[in-house]
Protein backbone atom coordinates (compact mmCIF):
# COMPACT_ATOMS: atom_id res chain seq x y z
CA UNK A 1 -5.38 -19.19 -3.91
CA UNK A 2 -8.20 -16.91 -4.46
CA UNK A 3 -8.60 -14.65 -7.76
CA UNK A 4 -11.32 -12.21 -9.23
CA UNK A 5 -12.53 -14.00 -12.73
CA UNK A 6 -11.18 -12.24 -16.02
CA UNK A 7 -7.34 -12.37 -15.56
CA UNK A 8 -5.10 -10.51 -17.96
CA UNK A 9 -2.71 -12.61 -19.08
CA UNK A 10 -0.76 -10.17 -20.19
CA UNK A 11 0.66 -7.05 -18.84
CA UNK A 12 1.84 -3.51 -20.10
CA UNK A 13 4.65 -2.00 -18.50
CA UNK A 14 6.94 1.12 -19.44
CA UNK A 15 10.67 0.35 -19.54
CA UNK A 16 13.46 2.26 -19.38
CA UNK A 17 15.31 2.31 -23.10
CA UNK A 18 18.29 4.59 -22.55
CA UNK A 19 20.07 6.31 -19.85
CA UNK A 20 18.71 9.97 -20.59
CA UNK A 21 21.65 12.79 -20.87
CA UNK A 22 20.20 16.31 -19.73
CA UNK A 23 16.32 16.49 -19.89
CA UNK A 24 14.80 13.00 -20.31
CA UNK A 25 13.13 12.49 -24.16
CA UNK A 26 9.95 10.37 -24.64
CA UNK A 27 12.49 8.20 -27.11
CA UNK A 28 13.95 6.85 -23.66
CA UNK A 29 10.87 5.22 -22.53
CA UNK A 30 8.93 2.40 -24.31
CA UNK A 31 5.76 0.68 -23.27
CA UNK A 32 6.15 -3.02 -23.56
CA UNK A 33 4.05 -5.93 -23.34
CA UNK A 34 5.18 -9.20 -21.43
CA UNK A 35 3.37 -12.22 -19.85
CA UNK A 36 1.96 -11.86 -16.34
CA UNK A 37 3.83 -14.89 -14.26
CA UNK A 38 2.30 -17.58 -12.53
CA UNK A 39 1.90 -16.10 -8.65
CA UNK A 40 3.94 -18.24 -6.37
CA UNK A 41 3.15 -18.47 -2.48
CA UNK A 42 3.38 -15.37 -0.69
CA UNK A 43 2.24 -13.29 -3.49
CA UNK A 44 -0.62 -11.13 -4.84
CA UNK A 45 -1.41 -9.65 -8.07
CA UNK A 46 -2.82 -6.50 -8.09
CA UNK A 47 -4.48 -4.29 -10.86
CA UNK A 48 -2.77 -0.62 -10.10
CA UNK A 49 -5.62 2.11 -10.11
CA UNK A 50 -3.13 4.98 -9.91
CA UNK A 51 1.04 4.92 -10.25
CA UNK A 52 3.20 8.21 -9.38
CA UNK A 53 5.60 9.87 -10.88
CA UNK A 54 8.01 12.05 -8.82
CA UNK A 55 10.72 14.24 -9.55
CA UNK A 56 13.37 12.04 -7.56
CA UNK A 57 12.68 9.57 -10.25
CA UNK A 58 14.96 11.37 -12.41
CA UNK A 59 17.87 10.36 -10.53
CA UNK A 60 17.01 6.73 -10.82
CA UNK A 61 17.01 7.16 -14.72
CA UNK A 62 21.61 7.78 -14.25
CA UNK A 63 23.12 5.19 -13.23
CA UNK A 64 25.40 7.61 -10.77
CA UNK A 65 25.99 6.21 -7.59
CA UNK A 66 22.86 7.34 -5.18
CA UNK A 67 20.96 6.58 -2.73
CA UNK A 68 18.83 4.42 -4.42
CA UNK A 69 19.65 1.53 -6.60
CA UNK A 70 19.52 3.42 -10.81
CA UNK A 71 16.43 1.83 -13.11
CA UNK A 72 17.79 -1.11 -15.16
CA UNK A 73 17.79 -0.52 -19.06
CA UNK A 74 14.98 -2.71 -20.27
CA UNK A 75 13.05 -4.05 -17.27
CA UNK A 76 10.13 -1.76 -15.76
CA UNK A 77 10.65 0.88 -13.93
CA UNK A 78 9.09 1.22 -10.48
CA UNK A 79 7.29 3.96 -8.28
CA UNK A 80 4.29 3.77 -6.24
CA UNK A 81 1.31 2.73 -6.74
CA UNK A 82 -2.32 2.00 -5.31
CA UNK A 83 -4.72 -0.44 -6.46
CA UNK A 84 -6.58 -3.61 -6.40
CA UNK A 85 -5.39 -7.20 -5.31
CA UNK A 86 -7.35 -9.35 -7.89
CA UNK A 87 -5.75 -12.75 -7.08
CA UNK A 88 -3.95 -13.79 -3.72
CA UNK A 89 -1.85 -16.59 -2.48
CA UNK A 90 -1.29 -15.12 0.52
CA UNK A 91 -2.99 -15.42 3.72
CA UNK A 92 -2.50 -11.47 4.52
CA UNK A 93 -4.54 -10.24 1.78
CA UNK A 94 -8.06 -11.10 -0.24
CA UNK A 95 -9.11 -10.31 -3.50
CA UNK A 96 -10.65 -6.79 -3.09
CA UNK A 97 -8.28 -5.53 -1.15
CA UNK A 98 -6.62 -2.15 -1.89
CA UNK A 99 -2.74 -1.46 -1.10
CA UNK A 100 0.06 0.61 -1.80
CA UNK A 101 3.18 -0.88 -3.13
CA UNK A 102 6.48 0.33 -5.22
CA UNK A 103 5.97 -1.63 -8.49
CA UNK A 104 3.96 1.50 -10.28
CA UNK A 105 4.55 2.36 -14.23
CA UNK A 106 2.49 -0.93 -15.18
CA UNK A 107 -1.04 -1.69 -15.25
CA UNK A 108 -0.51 -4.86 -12.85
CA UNK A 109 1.90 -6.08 -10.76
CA UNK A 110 2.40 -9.11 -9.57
CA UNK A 111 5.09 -8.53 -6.27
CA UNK A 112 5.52 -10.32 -2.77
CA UNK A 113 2.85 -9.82 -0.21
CA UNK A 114 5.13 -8.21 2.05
CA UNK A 115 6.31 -5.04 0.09
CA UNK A 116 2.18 -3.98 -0.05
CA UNK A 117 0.15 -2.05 2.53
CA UNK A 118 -3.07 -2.36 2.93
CA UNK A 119 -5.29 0.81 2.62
CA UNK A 120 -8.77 1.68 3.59
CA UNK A 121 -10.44 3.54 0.18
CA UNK A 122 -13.28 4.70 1.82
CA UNK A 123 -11.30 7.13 4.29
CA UNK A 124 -9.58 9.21 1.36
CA UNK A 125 -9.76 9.00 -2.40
CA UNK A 126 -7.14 6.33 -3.23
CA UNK A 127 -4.84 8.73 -4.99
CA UNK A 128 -4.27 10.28 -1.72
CA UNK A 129 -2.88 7.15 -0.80
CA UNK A 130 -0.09 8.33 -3.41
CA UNK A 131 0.03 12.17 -2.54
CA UNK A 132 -0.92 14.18 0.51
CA UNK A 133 -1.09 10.87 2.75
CA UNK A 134 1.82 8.82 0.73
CA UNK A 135 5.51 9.52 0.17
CA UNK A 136 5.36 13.52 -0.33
CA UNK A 137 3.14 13.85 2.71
CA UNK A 138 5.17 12.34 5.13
CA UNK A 139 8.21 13.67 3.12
CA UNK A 140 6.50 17.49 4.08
CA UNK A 141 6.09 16.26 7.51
CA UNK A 142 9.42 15.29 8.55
CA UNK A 143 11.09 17.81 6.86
CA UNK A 144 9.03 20.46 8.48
CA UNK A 145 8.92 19.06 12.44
CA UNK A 146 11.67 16.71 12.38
CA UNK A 147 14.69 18.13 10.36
CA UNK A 148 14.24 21.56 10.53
CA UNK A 149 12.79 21.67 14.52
CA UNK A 150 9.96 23.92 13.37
CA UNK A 151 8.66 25.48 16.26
CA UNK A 152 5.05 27.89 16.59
CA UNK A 153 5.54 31.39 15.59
CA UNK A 154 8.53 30.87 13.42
CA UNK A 155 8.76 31.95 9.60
CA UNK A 156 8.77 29.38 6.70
CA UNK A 157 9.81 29.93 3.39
CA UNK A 158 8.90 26.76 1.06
CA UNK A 159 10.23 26.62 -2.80
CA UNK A 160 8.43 24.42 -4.91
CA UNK A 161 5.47 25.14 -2.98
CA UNK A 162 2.52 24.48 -5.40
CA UNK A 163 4.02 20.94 -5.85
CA UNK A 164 2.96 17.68 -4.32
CA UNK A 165 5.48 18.28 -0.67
CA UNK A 166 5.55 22.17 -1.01
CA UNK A 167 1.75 22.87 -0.95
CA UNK A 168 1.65 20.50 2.17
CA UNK A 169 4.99 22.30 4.13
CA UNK A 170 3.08 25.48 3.89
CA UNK A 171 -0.19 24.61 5.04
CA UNK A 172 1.40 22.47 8.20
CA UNK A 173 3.17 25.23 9.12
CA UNK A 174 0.14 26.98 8.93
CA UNK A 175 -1.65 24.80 11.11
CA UNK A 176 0.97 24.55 13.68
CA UNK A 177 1.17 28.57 13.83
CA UNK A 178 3.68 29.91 12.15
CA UNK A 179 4.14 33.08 12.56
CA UNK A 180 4.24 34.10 8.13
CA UNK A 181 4.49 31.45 5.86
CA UNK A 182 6.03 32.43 2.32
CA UNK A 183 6.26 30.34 -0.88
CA UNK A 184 8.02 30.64 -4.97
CA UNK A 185 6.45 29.03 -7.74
CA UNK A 186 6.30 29.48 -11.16
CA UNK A 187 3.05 30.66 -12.55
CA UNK A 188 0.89 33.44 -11.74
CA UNK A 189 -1.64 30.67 -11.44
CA UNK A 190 0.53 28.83 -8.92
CA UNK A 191 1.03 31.74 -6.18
CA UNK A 192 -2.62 32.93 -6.56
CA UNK A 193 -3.05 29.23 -5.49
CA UNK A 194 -0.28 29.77 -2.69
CA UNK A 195 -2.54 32.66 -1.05
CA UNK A 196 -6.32 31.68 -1.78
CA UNK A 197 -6.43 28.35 -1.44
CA UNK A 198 -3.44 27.32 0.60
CA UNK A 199 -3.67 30.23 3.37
CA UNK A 200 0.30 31.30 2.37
CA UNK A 201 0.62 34.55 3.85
CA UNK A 202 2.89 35.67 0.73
CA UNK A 203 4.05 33.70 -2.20
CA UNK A 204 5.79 34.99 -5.48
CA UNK A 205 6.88 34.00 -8.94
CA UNK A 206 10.20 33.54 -8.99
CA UNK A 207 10.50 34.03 -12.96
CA UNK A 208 9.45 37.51 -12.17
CA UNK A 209 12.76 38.79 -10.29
CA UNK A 210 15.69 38.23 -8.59
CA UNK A 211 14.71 35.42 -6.12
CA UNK A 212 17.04 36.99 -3.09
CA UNK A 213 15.37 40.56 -3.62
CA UNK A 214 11.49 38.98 -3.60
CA UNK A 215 12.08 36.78 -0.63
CA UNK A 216 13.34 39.79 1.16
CA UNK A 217 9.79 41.90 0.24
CA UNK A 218 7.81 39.01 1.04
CA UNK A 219 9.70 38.32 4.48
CA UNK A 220 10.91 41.43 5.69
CA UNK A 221 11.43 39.84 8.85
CA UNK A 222 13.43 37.40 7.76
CA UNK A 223 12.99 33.41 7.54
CA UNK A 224 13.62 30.67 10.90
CA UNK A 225 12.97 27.73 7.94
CA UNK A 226 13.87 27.36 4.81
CA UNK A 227 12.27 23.90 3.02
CA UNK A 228 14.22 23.43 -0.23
CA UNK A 229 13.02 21.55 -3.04
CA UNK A 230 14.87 23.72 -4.96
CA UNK A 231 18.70 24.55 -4.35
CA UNK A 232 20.56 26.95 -6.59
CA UNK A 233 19.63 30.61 -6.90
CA UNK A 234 16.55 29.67 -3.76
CA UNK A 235 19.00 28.53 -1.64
CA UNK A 236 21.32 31.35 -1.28
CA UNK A 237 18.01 33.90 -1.22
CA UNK A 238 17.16 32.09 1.87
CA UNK A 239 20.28 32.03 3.39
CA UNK A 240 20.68 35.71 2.93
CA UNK A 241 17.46 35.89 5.28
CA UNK A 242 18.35 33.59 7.26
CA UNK A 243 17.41 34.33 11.11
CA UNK A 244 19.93 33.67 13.90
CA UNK A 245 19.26 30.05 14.60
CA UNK A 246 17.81 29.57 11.70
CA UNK A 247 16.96 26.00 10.05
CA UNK A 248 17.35 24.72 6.09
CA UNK A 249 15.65 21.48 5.49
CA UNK A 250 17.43 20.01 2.03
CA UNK A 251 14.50 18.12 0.65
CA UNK A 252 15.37 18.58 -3.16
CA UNK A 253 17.24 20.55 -5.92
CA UNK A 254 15.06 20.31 -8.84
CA UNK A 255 17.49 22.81 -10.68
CA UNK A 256 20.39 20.71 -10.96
CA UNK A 257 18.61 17.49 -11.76
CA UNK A 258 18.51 17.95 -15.87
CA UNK A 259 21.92 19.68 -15.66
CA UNK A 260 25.20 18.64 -17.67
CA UNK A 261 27.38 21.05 -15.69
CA UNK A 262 27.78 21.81 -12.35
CA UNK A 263 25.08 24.36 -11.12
CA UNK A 264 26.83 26.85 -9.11
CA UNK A 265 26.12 26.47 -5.69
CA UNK A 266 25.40 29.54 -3.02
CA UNK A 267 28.27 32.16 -2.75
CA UNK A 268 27.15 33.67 0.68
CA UNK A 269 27.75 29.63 2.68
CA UNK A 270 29.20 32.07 5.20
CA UNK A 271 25.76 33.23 6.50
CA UNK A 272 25.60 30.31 8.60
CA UNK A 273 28.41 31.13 10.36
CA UNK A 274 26.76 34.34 11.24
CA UNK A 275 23.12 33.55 12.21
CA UNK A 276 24.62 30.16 13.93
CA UNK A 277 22.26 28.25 11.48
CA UNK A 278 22.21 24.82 9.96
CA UNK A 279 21.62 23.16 6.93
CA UNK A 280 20.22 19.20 6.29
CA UNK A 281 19.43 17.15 3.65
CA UNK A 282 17.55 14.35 4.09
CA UNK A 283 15.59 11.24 2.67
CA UNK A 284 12.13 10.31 3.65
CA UNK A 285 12.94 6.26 4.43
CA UNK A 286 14.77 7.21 7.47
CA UNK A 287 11.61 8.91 9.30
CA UNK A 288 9.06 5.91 8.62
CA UNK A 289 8.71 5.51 12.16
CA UNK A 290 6.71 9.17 12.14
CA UNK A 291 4.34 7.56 9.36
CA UNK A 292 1.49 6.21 12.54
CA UNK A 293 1.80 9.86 14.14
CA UNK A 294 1.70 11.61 10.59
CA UNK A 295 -1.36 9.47 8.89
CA UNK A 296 -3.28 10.11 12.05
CA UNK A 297 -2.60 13.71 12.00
CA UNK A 298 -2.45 14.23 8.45
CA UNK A 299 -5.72 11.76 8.25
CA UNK A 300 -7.30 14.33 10.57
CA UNK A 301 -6.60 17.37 8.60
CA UNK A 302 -7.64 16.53 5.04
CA UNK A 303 -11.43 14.94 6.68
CA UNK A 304 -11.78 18.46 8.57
CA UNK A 305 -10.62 20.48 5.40
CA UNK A 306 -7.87 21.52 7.18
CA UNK A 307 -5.21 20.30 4.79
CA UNK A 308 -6.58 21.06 1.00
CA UNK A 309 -4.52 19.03 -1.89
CA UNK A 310 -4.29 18.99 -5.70
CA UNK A 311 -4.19 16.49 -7.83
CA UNK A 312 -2.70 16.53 -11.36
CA UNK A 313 -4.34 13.22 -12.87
CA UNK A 314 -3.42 11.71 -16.47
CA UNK A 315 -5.66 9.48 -17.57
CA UNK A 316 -4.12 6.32 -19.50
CA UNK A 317 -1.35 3.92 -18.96
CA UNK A 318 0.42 4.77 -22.20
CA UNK A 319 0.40 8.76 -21.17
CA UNK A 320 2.58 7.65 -18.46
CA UNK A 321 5.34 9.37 -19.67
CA UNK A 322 4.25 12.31 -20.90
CA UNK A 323 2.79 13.20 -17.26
CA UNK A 324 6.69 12.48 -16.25
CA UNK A 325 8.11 14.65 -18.13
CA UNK A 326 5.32 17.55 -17.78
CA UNK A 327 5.68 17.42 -14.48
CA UNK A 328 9.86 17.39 -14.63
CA UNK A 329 10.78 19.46 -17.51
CA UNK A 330 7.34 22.51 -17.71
CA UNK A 331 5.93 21.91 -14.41
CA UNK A 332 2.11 21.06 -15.94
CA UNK A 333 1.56 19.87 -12.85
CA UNK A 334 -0.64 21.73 -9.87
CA UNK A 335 0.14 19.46 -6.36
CA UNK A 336 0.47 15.64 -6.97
CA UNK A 337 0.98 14.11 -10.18
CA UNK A 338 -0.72 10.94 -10.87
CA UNK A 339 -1.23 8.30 -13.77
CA UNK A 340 -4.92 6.87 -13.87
CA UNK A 341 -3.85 3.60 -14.88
């Protein structure tokens, strides 16, 4: 067994308290203090640099049936993370190491040498590792070219698209030539982002108007893809300009997350009878095979300054959930949100 000198030997970690009803409180969260276990064989400990927090996370806080297993009341939760393996009984990884692994919201984890990838820090910043080559990355990238079949020269509107998977939809889309690439957000800040810095050929607030009727000025022509990691009122804009053959990729529906009642869903379903279109949702674990093809690409992209990113960092374990629910609940965040552990 191999360890760095200095070993905690104890651990901070934030636990769920209560099952949150509508919007998620800071009184549902509590940062608790345990002992750091002995590491067994097979397993590392590792000193997390940087832990997520995502918006599907939210779901995990219900106990609702899903399609991942709910948070348990007073254990940590769990996300990903990148950091630093700073003891090792396994023969797969030394002390110095840096990997990615799901045991985030804690300032180390000790977990099972198998559930960690290893990571090279000097090719990207490691919060990349987290962001624009982790989960919503990949998430963008088989959306965009696997679900919804995105072909060159068609038109993609993206909702959500200053956030951690939006901003990357766009940009791909972009880079695979599409033929106008549209995007909603909601800040002023956030579409003049879209446009200068993103290369969205139109992008709009859509706390400013009717969604339906700004779609239809930004895309007169109409959209071929619609990425939602919205739902509700962005949904049935897009499929009122929907193209024949046209493709909705069902990423996320941020609306309805907080809700108590039933969001309505879109009135005009019948649109897809008419432009022979389709609609999918689907879940990032069922594409890992494209993760090779996508960190190559995706790799290639962010060293050329093809692919720009943002990064919303909070700095401090016990901000952990504050940067949760800024993110969920006012949208503080611009691109990924991290915790700087």
């Amino acid at each position: 067994m191999s360890h760095s000198t200095d070993l905690p030997a104890q651990s901070r970690a934030w636990h769920l308290k209560s099952r949150p009803v509508g919007e998620p409180k800071p009184d549902d969260f509590a940062l608790v203090e345990s002992e750091l276990p002995e590491l067994k064989d097979g397993r590392i400990l590792v000193r997390n640099v940087y832990f997520s927090v995502d918006p599907y996370m939210r779901g995990r806080m219900s106990d609702a049936k899903s399609y991942v297993a709910p948070f348990e009341l007073d254990k940590p939760m769990q996300g990903h993370a990148v950091g630093e393996v700073v003891a090792s009984n396994s023969d797969d990884f030394a002390v110095g190491d840096h990997v990615v692994h799901m045991l985030g919201w804690r300032d180390y984890a000790a977990l099972d040498a198998r559930h960690a990838v290893k990571v090279d820090p000097d090719a990207v910043p490691l919060s990349a590792y987290l962001g624009v080559l982790g989960m919503p990355g990949l998430t963008a990238y088989a959306g965009l070219f696997r679900v919804a079949s995105f072909k060159e020269g068609d038109s993609v509107f993206v909702s959500g698209a200053a956030g951690a998977v939006g901003s990357q939809v766009g940009q791909m889309a972009k880079l695979k030539g599409a033929s106008r690439v549209i995007g909603s957000a909601g800040s002023a800040e956030k579409v003049r982002l879209l446009t200068e810095e993103y290369g969205f050929d139109a992008a709009f607030n859509y706390k400013d108007g009717p969604v339906s009727k700004q779609l239809r000025e930004a895309a007169p022509d109409g959209v071929d893809v619609y990425f939602d990691n919205v739902g509700a009122d962005h949904l049935e804009a897009a499929l009122g300009s929907l193209n024949v053959g046209g493709r909705i990729a069902v990423c996320g529906m941020i609306a309805v997350y907080n809700a108590t009642e039933p969001v309505p869903g879109p009135r005009n379903l019948a649109r897809l009878i008419q432009t022979r279109g389709r609609i999918e949702g689907f879940l990032v674990g069922d594409h890992e095979d494209l993760r090779p093809a996508f960190t190559e690409e995706a790799g290639a992209w962010i060293r050329s300054g093809d692919l720009k990113y943002r990064e919303t960092v909070t700095e401090g374990i016990e901000n952990g959930v504050d940067a949760f629910l800024g993110m969920l609940l006012r949208g503080d965040n611009v691109g990924k949100a991290v915790v700087k552990v």
